[in-house]
Protein backbone atom coordinates (compact mmCIF):
# COMPACT_ATOMS: atom_id res chain seq x y z
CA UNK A 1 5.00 -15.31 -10.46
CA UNK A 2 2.67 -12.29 -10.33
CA UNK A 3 4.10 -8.66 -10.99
CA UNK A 4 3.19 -5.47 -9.84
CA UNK A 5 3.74 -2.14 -10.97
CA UNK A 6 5.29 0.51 -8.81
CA UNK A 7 4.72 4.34 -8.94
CA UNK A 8 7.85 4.54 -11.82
CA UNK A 9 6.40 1.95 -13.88
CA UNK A 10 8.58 -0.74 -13.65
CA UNK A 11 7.73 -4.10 -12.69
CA UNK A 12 8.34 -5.56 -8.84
CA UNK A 13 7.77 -8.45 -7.70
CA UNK A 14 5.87 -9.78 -4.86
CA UNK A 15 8.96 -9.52 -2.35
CA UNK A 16 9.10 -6.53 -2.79
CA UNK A 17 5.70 -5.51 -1.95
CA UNK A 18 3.34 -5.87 1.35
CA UNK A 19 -0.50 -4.99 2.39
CA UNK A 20 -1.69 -3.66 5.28
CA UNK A 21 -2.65 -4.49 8.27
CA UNK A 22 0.85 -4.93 9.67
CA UNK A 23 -0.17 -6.92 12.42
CA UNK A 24 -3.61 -8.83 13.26
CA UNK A 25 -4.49 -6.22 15.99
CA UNK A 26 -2.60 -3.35 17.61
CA UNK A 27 -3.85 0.53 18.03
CA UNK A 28 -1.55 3.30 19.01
CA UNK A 29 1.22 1.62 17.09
CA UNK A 30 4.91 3.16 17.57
CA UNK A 31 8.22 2.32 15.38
CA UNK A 32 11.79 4.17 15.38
CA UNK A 33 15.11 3.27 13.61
CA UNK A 34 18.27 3.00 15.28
CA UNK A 35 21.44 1.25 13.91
CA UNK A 36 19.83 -0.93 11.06
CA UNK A 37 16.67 -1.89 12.66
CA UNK A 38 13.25 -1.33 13.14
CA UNK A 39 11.79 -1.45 16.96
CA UNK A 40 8.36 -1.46 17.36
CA UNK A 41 5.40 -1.21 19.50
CA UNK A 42 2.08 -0.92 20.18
CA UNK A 43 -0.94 -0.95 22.91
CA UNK A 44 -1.53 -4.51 24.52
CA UNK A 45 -3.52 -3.48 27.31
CA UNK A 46 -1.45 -5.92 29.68
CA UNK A 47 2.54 -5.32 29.24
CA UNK A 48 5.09 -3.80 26.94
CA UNK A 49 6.11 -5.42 24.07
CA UNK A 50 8.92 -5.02 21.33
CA UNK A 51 9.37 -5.99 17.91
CA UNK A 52 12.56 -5.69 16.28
CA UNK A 53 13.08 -6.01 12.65
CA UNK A 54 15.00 -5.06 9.11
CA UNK A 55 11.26 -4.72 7.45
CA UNK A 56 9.04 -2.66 9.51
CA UNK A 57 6.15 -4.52 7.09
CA UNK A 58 7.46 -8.04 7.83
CA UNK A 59 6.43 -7.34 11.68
CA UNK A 60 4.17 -10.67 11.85
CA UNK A 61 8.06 -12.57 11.52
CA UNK A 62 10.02 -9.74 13.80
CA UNK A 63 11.79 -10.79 17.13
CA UNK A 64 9.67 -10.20 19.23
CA UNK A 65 9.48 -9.92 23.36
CA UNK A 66 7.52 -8.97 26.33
CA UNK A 67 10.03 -6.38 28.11
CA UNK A 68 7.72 -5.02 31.12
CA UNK A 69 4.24 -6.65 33.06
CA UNK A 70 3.09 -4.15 34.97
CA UNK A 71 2.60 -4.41 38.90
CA UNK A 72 -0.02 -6.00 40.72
CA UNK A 73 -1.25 -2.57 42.32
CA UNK A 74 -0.08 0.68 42.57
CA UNK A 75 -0.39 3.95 40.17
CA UNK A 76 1.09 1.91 36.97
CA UNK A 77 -1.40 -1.65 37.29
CA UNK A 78 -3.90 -1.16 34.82
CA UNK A 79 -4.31 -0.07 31.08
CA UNK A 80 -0.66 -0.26 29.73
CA UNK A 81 -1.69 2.34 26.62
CA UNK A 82 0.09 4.06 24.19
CA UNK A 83 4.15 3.12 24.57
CA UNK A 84 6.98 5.08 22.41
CA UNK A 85 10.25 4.28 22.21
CA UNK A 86 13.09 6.61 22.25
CA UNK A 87 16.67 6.51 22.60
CA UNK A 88 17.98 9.45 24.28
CA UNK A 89 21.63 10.37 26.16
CA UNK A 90 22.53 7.01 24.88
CA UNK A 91 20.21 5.05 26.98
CA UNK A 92 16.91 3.67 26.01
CA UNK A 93 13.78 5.11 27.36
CA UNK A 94 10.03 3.59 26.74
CA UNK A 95 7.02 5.95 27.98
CA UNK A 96 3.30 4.36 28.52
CA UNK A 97 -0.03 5.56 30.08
CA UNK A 98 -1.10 3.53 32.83
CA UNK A 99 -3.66 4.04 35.51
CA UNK A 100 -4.57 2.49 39.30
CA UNK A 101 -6.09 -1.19 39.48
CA UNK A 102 -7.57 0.13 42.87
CA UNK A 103 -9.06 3.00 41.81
CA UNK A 104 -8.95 2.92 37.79
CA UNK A 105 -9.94 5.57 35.49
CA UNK A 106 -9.00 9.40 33.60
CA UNK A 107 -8.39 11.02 37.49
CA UNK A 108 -5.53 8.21 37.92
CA UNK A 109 -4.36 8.13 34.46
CA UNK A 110 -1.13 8.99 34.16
CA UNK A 111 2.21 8.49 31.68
CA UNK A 112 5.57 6.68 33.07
CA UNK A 113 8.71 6.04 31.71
CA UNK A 114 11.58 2.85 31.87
CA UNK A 115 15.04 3.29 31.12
CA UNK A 116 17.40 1.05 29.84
CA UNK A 117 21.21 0.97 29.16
CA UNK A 118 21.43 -1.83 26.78
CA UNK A 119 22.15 -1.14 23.13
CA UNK A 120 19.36 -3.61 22.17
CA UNK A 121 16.25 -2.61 23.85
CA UNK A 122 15.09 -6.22 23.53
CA UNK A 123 18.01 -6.80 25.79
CA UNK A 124 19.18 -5.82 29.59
CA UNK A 125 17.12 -4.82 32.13
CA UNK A 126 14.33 -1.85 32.70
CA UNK A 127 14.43 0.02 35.45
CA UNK A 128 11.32 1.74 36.47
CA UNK A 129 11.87 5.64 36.06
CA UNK A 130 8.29 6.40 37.44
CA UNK A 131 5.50 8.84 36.53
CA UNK A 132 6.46 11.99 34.20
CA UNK A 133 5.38 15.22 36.86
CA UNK A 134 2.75 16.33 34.70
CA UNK A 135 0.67 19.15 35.86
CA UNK A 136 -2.41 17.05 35.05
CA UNK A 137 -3.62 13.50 34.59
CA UNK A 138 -3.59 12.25 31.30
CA UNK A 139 -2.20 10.06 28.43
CA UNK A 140 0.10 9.67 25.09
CA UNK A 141 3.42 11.07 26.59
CA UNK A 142 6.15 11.75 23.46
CA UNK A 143 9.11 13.59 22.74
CA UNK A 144 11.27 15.37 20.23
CA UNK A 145 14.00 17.78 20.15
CA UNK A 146 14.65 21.14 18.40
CA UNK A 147 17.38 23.75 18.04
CA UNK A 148 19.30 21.75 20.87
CA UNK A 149 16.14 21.48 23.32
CA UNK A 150 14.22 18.81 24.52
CA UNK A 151 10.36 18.84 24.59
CA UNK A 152 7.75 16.89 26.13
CA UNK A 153 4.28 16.39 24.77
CA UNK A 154 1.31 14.96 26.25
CA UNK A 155 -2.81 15.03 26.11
CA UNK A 156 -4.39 16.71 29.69
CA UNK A 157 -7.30 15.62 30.95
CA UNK A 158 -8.97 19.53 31.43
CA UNK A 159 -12.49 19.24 32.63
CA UNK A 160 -14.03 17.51 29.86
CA UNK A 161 -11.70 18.06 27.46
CA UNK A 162 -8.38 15.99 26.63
CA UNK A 163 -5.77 19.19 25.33
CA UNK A 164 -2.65 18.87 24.23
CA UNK A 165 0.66 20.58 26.42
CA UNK A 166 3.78 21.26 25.95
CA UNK A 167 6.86 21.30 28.23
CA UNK A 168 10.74 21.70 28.17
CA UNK A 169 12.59 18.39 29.52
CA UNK A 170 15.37 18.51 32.53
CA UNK A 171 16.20 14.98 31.94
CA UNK A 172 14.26 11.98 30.70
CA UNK A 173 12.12 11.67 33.18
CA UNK A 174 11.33 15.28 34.85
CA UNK A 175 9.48 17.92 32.80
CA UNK A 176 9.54 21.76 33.44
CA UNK A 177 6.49 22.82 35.87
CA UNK A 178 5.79 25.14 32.99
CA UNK A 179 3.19 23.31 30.78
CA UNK A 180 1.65 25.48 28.13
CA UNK A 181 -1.31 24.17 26.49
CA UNK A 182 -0.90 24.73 22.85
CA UNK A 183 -4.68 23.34 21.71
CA UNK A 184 -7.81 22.14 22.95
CA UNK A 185 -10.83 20.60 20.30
CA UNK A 186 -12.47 23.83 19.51
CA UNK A 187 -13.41 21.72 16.04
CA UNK A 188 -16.34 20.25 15.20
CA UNK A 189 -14.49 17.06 14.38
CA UNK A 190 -12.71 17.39 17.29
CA UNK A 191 -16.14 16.77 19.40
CA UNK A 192 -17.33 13.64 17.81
CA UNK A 193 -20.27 11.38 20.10
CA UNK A 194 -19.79 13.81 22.76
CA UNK A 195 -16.35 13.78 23.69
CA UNK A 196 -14.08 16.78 22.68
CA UNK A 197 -10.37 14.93 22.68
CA UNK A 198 -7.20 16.30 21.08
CA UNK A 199 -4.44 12.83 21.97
CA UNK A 200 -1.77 11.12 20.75
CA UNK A 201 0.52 14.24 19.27
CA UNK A 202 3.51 13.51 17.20
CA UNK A 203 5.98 15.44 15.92
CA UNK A 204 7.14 16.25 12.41
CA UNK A 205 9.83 18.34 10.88
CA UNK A 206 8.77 20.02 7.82
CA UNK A 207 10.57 20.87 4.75
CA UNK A 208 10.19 24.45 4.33
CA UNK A 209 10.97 25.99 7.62
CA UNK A 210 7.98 24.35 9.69
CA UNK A 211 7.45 22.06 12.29
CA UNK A 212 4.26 19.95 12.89
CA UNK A 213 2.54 18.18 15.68
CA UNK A 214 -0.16 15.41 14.04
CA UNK A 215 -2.36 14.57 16.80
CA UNK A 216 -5.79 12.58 16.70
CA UNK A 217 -9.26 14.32 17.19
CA UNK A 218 -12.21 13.25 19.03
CA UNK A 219 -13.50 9.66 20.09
CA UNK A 220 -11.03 6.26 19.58
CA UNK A 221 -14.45 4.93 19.94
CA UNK A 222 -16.08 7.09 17.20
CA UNK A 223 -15.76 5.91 13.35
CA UNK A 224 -15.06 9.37 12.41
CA UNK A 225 -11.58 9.54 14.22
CA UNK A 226 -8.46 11.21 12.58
CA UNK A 227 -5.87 13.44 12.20
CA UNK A 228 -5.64 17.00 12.27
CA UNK A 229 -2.14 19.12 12.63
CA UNK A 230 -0.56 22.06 14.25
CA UNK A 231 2.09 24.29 12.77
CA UNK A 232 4.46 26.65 14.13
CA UNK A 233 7.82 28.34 11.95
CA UNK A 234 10.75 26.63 13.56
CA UNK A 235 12.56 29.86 14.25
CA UNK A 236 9.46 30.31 16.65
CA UNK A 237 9.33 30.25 20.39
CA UNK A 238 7.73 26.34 20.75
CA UNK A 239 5.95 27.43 24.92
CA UNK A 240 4.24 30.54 23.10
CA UNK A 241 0.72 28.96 22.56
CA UNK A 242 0.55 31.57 19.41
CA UNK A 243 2.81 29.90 17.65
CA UNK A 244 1.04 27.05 16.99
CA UNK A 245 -1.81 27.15 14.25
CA UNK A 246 -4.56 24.91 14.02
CA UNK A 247 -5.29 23.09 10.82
CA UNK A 248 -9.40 24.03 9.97
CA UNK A 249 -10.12 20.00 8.44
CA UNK A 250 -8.40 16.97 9.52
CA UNK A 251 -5.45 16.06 7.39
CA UNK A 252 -5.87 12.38 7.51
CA UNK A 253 -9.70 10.61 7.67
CA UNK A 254 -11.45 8.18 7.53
CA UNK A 255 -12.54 6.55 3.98
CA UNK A 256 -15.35 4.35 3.52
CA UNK A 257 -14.84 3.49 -0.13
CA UNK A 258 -11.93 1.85 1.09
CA UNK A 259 -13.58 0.46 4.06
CA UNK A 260 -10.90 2.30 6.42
CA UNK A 261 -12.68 3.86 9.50
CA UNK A 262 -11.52 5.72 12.75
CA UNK A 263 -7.69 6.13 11.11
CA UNK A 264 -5.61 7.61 14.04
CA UNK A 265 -2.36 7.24 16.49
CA UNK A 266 -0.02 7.66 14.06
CA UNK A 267 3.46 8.10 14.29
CA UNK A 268 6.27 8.85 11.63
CA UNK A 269 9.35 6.51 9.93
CA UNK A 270 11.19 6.57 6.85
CA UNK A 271 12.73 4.02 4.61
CA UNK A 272 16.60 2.89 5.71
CA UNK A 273 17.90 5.09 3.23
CA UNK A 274 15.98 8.49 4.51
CA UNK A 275 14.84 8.72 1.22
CA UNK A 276 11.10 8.22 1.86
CA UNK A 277 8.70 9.07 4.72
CA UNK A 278 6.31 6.67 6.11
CA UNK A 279 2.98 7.24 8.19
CA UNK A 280 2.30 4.37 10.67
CA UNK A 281 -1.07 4.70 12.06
CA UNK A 282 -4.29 2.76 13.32
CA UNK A 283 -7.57 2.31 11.95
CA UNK A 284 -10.75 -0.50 11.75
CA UNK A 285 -12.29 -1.60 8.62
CA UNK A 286 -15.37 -1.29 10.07
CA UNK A 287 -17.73 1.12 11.33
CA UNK A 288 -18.71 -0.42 14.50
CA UNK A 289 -18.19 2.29 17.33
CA UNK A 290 -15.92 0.75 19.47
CA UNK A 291 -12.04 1.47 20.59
CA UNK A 292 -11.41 -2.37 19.35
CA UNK A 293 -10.10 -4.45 16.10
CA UNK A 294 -7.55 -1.65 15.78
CA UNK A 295 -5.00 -2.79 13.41
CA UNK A 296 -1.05 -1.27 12.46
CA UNK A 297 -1.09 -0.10 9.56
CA UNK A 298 1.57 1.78 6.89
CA UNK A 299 1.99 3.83 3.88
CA UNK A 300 4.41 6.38 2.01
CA UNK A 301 3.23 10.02 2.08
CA UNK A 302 4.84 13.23 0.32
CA UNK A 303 4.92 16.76 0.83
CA UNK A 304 3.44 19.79 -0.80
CA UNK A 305 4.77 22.72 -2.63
CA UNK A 306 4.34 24.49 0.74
CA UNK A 307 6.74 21.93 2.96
CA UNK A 308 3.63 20.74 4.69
CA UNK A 309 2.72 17.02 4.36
CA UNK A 310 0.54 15.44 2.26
CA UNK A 311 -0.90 12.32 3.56
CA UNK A 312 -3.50 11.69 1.37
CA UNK A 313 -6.23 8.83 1.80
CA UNK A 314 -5.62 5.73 4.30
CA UNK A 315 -5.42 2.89 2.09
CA UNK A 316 -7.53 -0.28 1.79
CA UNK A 317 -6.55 -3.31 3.57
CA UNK A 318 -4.96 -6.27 1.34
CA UNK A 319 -4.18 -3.39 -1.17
CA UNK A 320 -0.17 -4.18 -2.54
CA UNK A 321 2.19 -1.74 -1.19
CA UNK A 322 5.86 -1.50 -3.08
CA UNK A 323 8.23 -1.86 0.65
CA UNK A 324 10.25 0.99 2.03
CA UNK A 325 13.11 1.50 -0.51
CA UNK A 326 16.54 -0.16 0.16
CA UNK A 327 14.68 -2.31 2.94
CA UNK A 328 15.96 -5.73 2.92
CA UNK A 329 13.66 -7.91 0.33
C-alpha cells in the first residue's frame, strides 16, 4: 500500500486522500452542508441536478438525481446555468439562470428560483417560485446573510458590461427594487478578449472583521479567467457602493506550470468539523479558448495575518489531496 505524507508529516494512506477533478465535467460547481451531508451541484446546460454525499471528493459515487427539466418554452427553456443551493426559513430553495428557447440570449437571461419543503432536497417536490425581479437581465443569482439581513447578489448585464449588484431580500424569492451596483471590470484582467465581465460573486466571512465577495473576471471563454475579491468592514453599510474595495490583481489564477487554465466559479465549504475551509471552483487543463471541458475541482486554503484569504495556486490535476478532516474515510 502506498503512503503519503500530509502537511504535519505523518503518514496517510490512500483513503484518506483524493485528486482533482471531482467530477469528469461540470463548471460553475456549487456545494453546501446541512445535517451531515454534502449537496451538490453544478451547470448541465439541460436540468438541475443534485448530488448528495458524506465526501464532497467522493462525488463520482454520491446519490445522485435529476430534480428539475426545464419547460418546453417560456422565459426558463434554455441554458439551465449556474444553480446554488440554499436552505433558508426551513425550506429548500435552488436558484439558476435560464433564458427563452424562442428568443434566446443576454436580453432574456434571467435567474429563477424553486422551493422545496422536504428535508432532503433530493426528495419532495419543487415548486416553481419564478424569476427573481431583478432590475436587469442577467446571471449567477446567490445569497448570504449578515447582522440578521438577507442579501441578494447577482451579475447585470449593463451595456456591455456584466457588474455585479446588490440587494436586500423580502422573502426568497422577491428582492428590494433598490439594487446598488457595488463593481463593474474597470481591471485590465477584468476585460480579457474583449469582454469586460465581473460574474459569479460569492460570499465570504472573514476572520478579522471583514467580509468578502470572490467573484470571477472577464471571459469563461478566455484562458486567463479568475478570481478577484471585494472587501467591505462588516460593521459597514453592505448598499453603500463605498464600502466595497476592489482587490488591484486577481486573488486566484490561472497556472500553467500546473497545466490549470481559466480557474473560476468558485464557491466556499469547509470540512464536517468547521475546522478547515475549502475552495470549490472550475477550471480546464488546457488553454483552448472555449467555455467547455470545465471540470469541479477542490482544495484547502488559509488565511493571512490580515483575516483576508489566502488561496494560493489552483492545483494540478491527479495531484494527491489529504480529504477534508473528520470526513468519513
Amino acid at each position: 500500500m502506498r503512503l503519503f505524507l500530509c502537511s504535519s508529516g505523518q503518514e496517510i494512506g490512500p483513503n484518506q486522500t483524493f485528486t482533482n477533478p471531482l467530477l469528469a465535467d461540470g463548471a460553475d460547481p456549487w456545494i453546501i452542508y446541512k445535517d451531515g451531508y454534502y449537496y451538490y451541484t453544478n451547470t448541465t446546460g439541460r436540468n438541475l441536478t443534485l448530488w448528495r454525499t458524506k465526501d464532497f471528493t467522493q462525488l463520482q459515487k454520491a446519490e445522485k438525481k435529476i430534480v428539475w427539466t426545464p419547460p418546453a418554452s417560456g422565459p426558463n427553456s434554455k441554458d439551465i446555468w449556474a444553480p446554488e443551493l440554499h436552505h433558508l426559513n426551513g425550506k429548500w430553495y435552488l436558484y439558476y439562470t435560464a433564458t427563452d428557447r424562442a428568443k434566446p440570449g443576454d436580453a432574456s437571461r434571467f435567474i429563477f428560483v424553486l422551493e422545496n419543503e422536504s428535508s432532503n432536497p433530493l426528495q419532495g417536490q419543487w415548486v416553481d417560485r419564478g424569476k427573481i425581479n431583478t432590475n436587469y437581465s442577467g446571471l449567477d443569482g446567490s445569497v448570504f446573510e449578515h447582522r440578521g439581513k438577507r442579501y441578494f447578489l447577482y451579475s447585470a448585464y449593463v451595456g456591455p458590461q456584466s457588474n455585479l449588484f446588490i440587494a436586500e431580500m423580502t422573502n426568497p424569492w422577491t428582492i428590494s427594487s433598490r439594487q446598488v451596483e457595488i463593481a463593474r471590470p474597470t481591471l485590465p484582467w477584468e476585460k480579457y478578449d474583449g469582454r469586460e465581465i465581473c460574474e459569479g460573486p460569492q460570499f465570504l466571512r472573514g476572520k478579522r472583521g471583514q467580509l468578502f465577495i470572490v467573484y470571477s473576471a472577464s471571459a469563461c471563454w478566455d484562458d486567463q479567467y479568475s478570481l478577484g475579491m471585494l472587501t467591505a468592514a462588516e460593521t459597514s453599510d453592505l448598499m453603500n457602493p463605498s464600502s466595497w474595495r476592489k482587490a488591484d490583481e486577481p486573488v486566484f489564477a490561472q497556472s500553467p506550470a500546473q497545466s490549470v487554465y481559466g480557474p473560476g466559479h468558485n464557491c466556499f465549504t469547509q470540512s464536517p468539523d468547521g475546522k478547515e475551509d475549502w475552495i470549490v471552483y472550475h477550471a480546464k487543463v488546457q488553454a483552448n479558448k472555449a467555455c467547455n471541458n470545465r471540470t469541479p475541482r477542490a482544495q484547502r486554503f488559509g488565511w493571512k495575518a490580515d483575516g483576508s484569504p489566502d488561496f494560493g495556486q489552483p492545483i494540478a490535476v491527479g495531484a494527491s489531496l489529504e480529504k477534508p478532516s473528520a470526513v468519513e474515510k
